[in-house]
Protein backbone atom coordinates (compact mmCIF):
# COMPACT_ATOMS: atom_id res chain seq x y z
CA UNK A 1 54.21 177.81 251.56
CA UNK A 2 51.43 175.47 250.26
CA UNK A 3 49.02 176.24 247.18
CA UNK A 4 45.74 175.30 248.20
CA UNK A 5 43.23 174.36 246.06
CA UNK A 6 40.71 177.31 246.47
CA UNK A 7 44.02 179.76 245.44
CA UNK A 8 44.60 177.58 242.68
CA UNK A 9 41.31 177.84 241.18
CA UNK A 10 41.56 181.56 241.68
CA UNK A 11 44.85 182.17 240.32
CA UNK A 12 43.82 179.60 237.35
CA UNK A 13 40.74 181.29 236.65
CA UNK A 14 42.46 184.69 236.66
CA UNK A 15 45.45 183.42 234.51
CA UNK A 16 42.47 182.06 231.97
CA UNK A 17 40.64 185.50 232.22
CA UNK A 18 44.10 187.13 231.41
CA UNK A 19 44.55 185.13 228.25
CA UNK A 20 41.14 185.63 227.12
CA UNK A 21 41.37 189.57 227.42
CA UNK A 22 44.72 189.24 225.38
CA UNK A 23 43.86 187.52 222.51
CA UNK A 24 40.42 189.50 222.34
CA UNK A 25 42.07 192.61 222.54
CA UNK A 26 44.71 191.17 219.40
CA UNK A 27 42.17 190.20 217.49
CA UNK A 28 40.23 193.09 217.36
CA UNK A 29 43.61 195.45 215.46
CA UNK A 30 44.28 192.61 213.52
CA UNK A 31 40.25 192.21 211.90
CA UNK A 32 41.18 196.23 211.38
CA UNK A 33 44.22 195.71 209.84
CA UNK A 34 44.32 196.02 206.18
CA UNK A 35 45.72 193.03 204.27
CA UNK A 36 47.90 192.75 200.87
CA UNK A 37 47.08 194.07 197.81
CA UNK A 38 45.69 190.97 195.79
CA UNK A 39 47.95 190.40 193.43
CA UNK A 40 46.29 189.51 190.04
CA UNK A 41 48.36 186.50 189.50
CA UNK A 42 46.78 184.76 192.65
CA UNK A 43 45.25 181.59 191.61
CA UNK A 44 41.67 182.18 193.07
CA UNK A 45 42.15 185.83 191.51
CA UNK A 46 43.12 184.40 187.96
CA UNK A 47 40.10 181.63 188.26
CA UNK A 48 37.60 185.09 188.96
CA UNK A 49 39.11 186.95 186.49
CA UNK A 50 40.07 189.87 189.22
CA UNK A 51 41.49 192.47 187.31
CA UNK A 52 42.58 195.68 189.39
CA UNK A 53 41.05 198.04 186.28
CA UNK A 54 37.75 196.73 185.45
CA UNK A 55 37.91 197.65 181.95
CA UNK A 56 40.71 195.01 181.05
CA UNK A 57 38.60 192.45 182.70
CA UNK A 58 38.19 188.82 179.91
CA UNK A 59 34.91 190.05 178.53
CA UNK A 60 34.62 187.16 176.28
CA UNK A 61 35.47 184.80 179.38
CA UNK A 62 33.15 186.46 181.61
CA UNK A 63 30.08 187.26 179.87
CA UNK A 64 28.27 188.86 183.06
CA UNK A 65 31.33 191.95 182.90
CA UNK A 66 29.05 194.90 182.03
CA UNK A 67 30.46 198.53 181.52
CA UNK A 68 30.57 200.92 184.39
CA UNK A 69 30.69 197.81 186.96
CA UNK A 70 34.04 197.63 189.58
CA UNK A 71 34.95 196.27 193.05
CA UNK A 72 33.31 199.75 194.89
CA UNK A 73 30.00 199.02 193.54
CA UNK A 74 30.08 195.14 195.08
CA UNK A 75 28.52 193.72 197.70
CA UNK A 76 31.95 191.78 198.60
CA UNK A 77 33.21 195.54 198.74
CA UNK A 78 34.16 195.97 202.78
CA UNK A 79 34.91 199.25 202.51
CA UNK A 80 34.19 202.76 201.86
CA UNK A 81 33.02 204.22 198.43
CA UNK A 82 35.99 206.60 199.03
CA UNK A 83 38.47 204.12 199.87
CA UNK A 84 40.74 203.11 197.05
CA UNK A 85 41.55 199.73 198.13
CA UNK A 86 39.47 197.77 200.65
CA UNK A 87 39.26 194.43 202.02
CA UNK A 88 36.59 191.97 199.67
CA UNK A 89 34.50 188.88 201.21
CA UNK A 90 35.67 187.05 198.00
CA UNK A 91 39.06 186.94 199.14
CA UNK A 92 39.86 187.16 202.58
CA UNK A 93 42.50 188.51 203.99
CA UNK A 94 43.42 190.52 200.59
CA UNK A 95 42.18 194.18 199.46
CA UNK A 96 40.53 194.98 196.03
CA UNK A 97 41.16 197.99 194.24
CA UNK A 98 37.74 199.95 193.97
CA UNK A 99 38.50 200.47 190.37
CA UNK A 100 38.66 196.25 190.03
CA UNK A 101 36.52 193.73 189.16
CA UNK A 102 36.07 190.13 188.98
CA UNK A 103 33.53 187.23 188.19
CA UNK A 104 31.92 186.95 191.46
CA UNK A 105 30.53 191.01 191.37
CA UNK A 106 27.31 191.43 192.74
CA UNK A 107 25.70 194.89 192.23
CA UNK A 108 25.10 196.80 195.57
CA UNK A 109 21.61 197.14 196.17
């Protein structure tokens, strides 16, 4: 039995469409997936001072800390106000605790 080229093309071009649908449908549990707990010895973490209680945050070292301020009330916050840990912008792949806080906090508008 011969492979012509037209049934080549077609059983390429299916085989392609296949993979596509695969990895698409992977990705999308994976981006839903929750990550590790950042671990405050991380080096980015320990360069932002992330803290998972905001009120042992370096207050002399980080002069923007202000009282009442934690990871929930970010804008690198990905997650619910409810949600105890959630993924953050500043550190992908990782979740924040909500009660955390480090130097790159940006109040929620």
């Amino acid at each position: 039995m011969t492979l012509h080229r037209r049934d080549f093309l077609k059983t390429g071009s299916l085989t392609l469409a296949s993979i596509a649908l695969a990895v698409r449908a992977g990705a999308a549990p994976a981006q839903a997936k929750a990550g590790p707990h950042l671990d405050e010895g991380d080096a980015q973490a320990q360069a932002l001072g992330y803290k998972n209680d905001a009120t042992k945050a370096d207050k002399k070292k980080f002069v923007n800390w202000q009282a009442g301020q934690n990871c929930a009330g970010c804008m690198q916050f990905d997650g619910k106000a409810s949600d105890a840990w959630a993924p953050c912008k500043i550190f992908p792949g990782k979740q924040v605790n909500a009660k955390g806080w480090c130097g790159a906090f940006v109040k929620k508008a």
